[in-house]
Protein backbone atom coordinates (compact mmCIF):
# COMPACT_ATOMS: atom_id res chain seq x y z
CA UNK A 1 91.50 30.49 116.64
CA UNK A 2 89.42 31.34 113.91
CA UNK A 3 85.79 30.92 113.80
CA UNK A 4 83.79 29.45 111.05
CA UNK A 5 80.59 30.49 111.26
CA UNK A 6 77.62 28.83 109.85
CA UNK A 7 74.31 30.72 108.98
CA UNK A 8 71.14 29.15 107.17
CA UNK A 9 68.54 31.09 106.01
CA UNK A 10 65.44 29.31 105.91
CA UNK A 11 62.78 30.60 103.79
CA UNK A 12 61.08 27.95 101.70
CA UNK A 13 57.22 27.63 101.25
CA UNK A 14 57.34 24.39 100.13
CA UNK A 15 58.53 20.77 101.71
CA UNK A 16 61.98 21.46 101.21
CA UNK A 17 62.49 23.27 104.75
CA UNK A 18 61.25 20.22 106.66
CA UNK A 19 63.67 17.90 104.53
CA UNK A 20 66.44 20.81 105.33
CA UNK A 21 66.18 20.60 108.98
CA UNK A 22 66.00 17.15 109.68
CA UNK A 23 68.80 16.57 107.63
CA UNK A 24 70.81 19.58 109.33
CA UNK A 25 69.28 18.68 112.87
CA UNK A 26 70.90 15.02 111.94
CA UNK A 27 74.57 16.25 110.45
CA UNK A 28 75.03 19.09 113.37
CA UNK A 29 73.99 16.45 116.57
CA UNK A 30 76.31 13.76 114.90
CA UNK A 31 79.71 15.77 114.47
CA UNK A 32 78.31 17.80 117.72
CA UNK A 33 78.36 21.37 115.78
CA UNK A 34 76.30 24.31 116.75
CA UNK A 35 75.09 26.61 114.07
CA UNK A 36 72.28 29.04 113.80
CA UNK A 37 69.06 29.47 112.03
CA UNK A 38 67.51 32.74 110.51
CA UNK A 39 64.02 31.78 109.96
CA UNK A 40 61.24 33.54 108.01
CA UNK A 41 58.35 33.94 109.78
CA UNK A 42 55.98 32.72 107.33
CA UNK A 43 58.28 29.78 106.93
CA UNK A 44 58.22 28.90 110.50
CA UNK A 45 54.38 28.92 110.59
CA UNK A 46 54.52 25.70 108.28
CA UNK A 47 57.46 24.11 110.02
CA UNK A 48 56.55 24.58 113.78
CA UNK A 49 56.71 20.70 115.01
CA UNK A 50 59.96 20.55 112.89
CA UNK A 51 61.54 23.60 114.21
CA UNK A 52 60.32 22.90 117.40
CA UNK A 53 62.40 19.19 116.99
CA UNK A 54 65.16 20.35 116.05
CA UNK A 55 66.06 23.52 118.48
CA UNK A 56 64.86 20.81 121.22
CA UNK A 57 67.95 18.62 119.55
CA UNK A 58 70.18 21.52 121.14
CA UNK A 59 72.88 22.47 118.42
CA UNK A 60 70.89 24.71 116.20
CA UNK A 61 69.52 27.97 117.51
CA UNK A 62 67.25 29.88 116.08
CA UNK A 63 66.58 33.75 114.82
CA UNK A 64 64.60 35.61 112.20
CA UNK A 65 65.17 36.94 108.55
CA UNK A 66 62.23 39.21 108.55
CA UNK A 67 58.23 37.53 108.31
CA UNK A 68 58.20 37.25 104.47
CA UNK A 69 61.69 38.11 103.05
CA UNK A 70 60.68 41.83 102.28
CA UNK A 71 63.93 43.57 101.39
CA UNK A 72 65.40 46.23 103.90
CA UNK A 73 67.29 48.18 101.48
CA UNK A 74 67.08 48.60 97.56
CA UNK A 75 69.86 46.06 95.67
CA UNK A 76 71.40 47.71 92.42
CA UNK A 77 72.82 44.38 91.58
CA UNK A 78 75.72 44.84 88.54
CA UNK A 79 77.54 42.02 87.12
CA UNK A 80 78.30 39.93 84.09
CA UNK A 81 74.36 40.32 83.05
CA UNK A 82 74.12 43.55 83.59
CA UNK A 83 72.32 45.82 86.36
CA UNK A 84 69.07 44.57 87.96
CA UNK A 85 67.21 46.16 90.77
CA UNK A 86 65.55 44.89 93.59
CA UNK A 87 63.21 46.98 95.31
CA UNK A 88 62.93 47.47 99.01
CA UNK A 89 59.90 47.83 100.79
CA UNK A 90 58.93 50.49 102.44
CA UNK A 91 60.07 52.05 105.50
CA UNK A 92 56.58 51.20 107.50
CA UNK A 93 56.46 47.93 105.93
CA UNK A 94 60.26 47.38 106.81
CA UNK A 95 59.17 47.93 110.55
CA UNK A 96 56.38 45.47 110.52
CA UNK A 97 58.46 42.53 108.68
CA UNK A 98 60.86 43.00 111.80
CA UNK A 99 58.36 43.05 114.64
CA UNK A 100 55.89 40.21 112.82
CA UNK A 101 59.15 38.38 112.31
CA UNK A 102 59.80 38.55 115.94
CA UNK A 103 56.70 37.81 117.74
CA UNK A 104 55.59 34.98 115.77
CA UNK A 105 59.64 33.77 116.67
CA UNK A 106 58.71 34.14 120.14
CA UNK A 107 54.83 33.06 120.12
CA UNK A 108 55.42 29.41 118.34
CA UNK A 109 58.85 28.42 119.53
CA UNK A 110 59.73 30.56 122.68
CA UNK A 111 62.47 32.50 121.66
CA UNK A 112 63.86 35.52 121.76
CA UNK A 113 65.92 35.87 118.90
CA UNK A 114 68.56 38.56 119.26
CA UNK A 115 69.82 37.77 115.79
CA UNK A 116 68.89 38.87 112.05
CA UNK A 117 69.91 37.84 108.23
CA UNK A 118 68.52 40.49 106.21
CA UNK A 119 66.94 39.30 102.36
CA UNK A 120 69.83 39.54 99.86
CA UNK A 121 71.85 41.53 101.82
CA UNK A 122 73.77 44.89 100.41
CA UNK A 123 76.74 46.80 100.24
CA UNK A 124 78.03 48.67 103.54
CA UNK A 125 75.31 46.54 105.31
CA UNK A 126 72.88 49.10 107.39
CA UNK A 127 75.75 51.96 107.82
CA UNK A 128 73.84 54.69 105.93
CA UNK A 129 70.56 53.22 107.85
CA UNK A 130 70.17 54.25 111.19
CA UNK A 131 66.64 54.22 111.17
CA UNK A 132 67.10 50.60 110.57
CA UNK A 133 69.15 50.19 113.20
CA UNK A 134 67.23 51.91 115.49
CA UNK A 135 64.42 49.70 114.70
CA UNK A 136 66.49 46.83 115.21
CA UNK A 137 68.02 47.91 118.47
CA UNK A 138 64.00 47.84 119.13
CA UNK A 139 63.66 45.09 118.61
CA UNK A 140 66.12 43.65 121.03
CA UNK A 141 68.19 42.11 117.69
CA UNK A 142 72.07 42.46 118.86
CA UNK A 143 73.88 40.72 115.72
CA UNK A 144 72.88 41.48 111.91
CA UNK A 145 73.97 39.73 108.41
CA UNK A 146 73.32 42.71 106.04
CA UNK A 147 76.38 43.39 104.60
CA UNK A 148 76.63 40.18 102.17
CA UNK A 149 77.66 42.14 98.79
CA UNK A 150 80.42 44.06 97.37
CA UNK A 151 80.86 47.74 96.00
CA UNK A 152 78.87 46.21 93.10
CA UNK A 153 75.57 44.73 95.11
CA UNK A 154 77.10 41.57 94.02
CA UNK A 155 79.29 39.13 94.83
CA UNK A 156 82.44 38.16 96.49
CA UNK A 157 82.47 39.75 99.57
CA UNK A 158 86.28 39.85 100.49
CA UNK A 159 87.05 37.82 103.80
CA UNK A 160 89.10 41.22 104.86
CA UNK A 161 85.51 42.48 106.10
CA UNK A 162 85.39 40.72 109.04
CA UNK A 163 82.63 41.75 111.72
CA UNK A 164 82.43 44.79 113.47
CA UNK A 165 79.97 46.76 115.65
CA UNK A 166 77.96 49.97 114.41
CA UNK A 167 79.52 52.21 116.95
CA UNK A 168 80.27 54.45 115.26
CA UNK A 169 76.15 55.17 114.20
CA UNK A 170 75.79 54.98 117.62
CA UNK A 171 74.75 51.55 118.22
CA UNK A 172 77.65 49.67 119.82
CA UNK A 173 75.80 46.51 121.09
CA UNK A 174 75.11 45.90 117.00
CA UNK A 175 77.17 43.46 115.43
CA UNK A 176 77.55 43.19 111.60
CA UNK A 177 78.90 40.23 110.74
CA UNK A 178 79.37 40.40 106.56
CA UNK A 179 78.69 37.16 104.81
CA UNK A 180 82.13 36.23 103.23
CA UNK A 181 82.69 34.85 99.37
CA UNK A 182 79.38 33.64 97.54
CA UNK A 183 75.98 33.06 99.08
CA UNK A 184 75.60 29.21 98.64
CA UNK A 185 72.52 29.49 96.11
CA UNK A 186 74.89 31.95 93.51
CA UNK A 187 77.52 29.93 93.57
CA UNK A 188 75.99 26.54 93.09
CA UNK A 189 74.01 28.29 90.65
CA UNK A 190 77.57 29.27 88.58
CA UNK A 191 78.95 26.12 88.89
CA UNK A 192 75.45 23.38 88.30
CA UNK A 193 73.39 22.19 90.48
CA UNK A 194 74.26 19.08 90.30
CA UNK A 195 78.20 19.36 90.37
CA UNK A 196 78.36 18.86 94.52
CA UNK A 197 82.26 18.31 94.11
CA UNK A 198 83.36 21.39 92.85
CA UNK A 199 81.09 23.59 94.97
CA UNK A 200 83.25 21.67 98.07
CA UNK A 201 86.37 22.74 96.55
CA UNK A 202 85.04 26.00 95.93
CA UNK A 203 84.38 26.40 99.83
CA UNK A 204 87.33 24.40 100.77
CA UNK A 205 89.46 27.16 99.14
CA UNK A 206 87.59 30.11 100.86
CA UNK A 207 88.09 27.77 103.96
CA UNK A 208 92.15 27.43 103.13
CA UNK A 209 92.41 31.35 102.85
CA UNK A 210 90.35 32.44 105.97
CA UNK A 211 92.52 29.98 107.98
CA UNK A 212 95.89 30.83 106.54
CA UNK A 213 95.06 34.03 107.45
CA UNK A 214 93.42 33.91 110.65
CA UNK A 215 89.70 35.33 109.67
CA UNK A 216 86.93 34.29 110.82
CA UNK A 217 84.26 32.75 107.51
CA UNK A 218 80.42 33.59 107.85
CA UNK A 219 79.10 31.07 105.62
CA UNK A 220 75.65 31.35 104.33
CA UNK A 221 73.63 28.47 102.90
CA UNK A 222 69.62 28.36 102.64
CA UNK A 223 67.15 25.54 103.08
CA UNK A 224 66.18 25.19 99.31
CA UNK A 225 69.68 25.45 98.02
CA UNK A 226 71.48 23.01 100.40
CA UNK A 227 69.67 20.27 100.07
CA UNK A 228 69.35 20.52 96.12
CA UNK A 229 70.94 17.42 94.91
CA UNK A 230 72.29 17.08 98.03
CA UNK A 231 69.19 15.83 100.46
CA UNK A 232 71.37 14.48 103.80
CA UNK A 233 73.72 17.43 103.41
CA UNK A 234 76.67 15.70 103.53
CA UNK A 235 78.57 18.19 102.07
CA UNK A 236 78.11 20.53 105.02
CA UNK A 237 79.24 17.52 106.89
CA UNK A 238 82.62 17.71 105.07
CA UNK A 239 82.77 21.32 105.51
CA UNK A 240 82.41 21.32 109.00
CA UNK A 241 85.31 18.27 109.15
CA UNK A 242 87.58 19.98 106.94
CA UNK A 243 87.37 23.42 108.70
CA UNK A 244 88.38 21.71 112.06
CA UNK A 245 91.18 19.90 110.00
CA UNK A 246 91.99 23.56 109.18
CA UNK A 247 92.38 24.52 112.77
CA UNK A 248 88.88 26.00 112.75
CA UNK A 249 86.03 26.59 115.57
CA UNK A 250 83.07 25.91 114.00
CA UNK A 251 80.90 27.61 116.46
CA UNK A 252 76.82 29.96 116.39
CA UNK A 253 76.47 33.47 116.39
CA UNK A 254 75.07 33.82 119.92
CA UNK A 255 78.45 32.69 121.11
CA UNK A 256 80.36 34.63 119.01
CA UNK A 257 78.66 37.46 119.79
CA UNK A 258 79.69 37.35 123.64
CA UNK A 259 83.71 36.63 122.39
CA UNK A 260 82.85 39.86 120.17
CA UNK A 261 81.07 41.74 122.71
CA UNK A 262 83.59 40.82 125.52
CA UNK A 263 86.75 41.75 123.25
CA UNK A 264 84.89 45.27 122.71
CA UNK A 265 83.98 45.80 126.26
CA UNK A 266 87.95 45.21 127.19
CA UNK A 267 89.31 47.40 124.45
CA UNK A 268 86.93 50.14 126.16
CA UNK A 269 88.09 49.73 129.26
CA UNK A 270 91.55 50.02 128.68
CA UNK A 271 90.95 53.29 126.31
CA UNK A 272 89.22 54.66 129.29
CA UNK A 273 92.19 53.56 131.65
């Protein structure tokens, strides 16, 4: 069966993250859906009783997207406008963003996150980084979104790159799992903010092709974005309804992560006879 998988990155400075997870808190418990979190740290800091609320409500876990959404990786973004670039920090600061991101995950709601969404994501993920993934693996992080644009920093990422480990850098307990199609933000941007509808249909399409062909869909929406227009998320309600319909398991990414890790531990065994 396969899995739809969905990720929110919540990164806001302003109100809009405590309207996000109350309303997502609300729409998971209701249709009894589990999804995950990937906080900012600096986010979480203003959102503590909130966050606290709703991982207490027991259907959305939490895990980090750095301490204050410095980039991992350099983004040589090329499209209809043109090329832009977005700068990575450096490699110490990289390092710190992870670690802050980690402790103050741990010191304010208890958990250890074994997950990370990495800012804006990039082509090929962290597969020509294994420093990075060394300092991940450090970390104790066992599943990554990094690899959330195409050959062209941009987007659609083809549903054909489904999640894999980085074995072959020599970190087989990493999962990448590649954010599929359009990051919710772009493509509500292309469409209007305000035209809810066709964004559904949009998704609804994406959701169509990964079940007709038996993929699994990482989905990625953010806490400003979502609730834009849109302030009880209702149409992550009817995303979540329609990808059942579809024959979907709408599922987080701590439990996917054991089917993922399980699968890879059996295919070892029987390669080692």
């Amino acid at each position: 069966m396969p899995k739809f998988l969905i990720g929110y990155d919540v990164e806001s400075q302003d109100d809009s993250t405590e309207i996000f997870l109350k309303a997502a808190s609300e729409v998971h418990k209701n249709l009894e859906a589990k999804a995950s979190i990937f906080v900012v740290g600096k986010t979480l800091e203003k959102n503590v009783a909130t966050s606290q609320e709703t991982l207490n409500a027991g259907y959305l876990e939490f895990h980090q997207h750095t301490y204050s959404h410095v980039l991992l990786k350099t983004v040589i973004q090329e499209n209809e406008e043109g090329i832009t670039i977005f700068p990575s920090g450096t490699f110490e600061e990289v390092c710190e963003e992870i670690s802050k991101g980690q402790r103050v995950l741990r010191d304010l709601l208890g958990v250890e996150g074994i997950g990370f969404t990495a800012p804006y994501n990039y082509y090929r993920g962290l597969s020509d980084r294994l420093d990075l993934l060394e300092v991940l693996r450090g970390n104790g992080i066992k599943f990554v979104r990094s690899a959330g644009r195409n050959e062209r920093d941009w987007q659609p990422v083809p549903f054909e790159w489904q999640p894999y480990f980085y074995e072959p850098q020599g970190f087989p307990e990493i999962l990448e799992c590649p954010l599929h199609g359009w990051q919710d933000c772009i493509a509500r941007e292309k469409l209007g903010w305000n035209n809810i509808e066709e964004y559904i249909k949009w998704v609804k399409k994406d959701i169509d092709y990964a079940s007709a062909n038996q993929l699994d869909f990482v989905y990625c929406s953010h806490d400003w974005s979502s609730i834009r227009h849109d302030p009880k998320l209702d149409h992550i309600a009817e995303l979540i309804i329609y990808a059942r319909e579809k024959g979907m398991d709408v599922t987080n990414y701590s439990t996917y992560y054991e089917k993922k890790l399980a699968e890879q531990q059996d295919k070892q065994k029987l390669r080692n006879g």
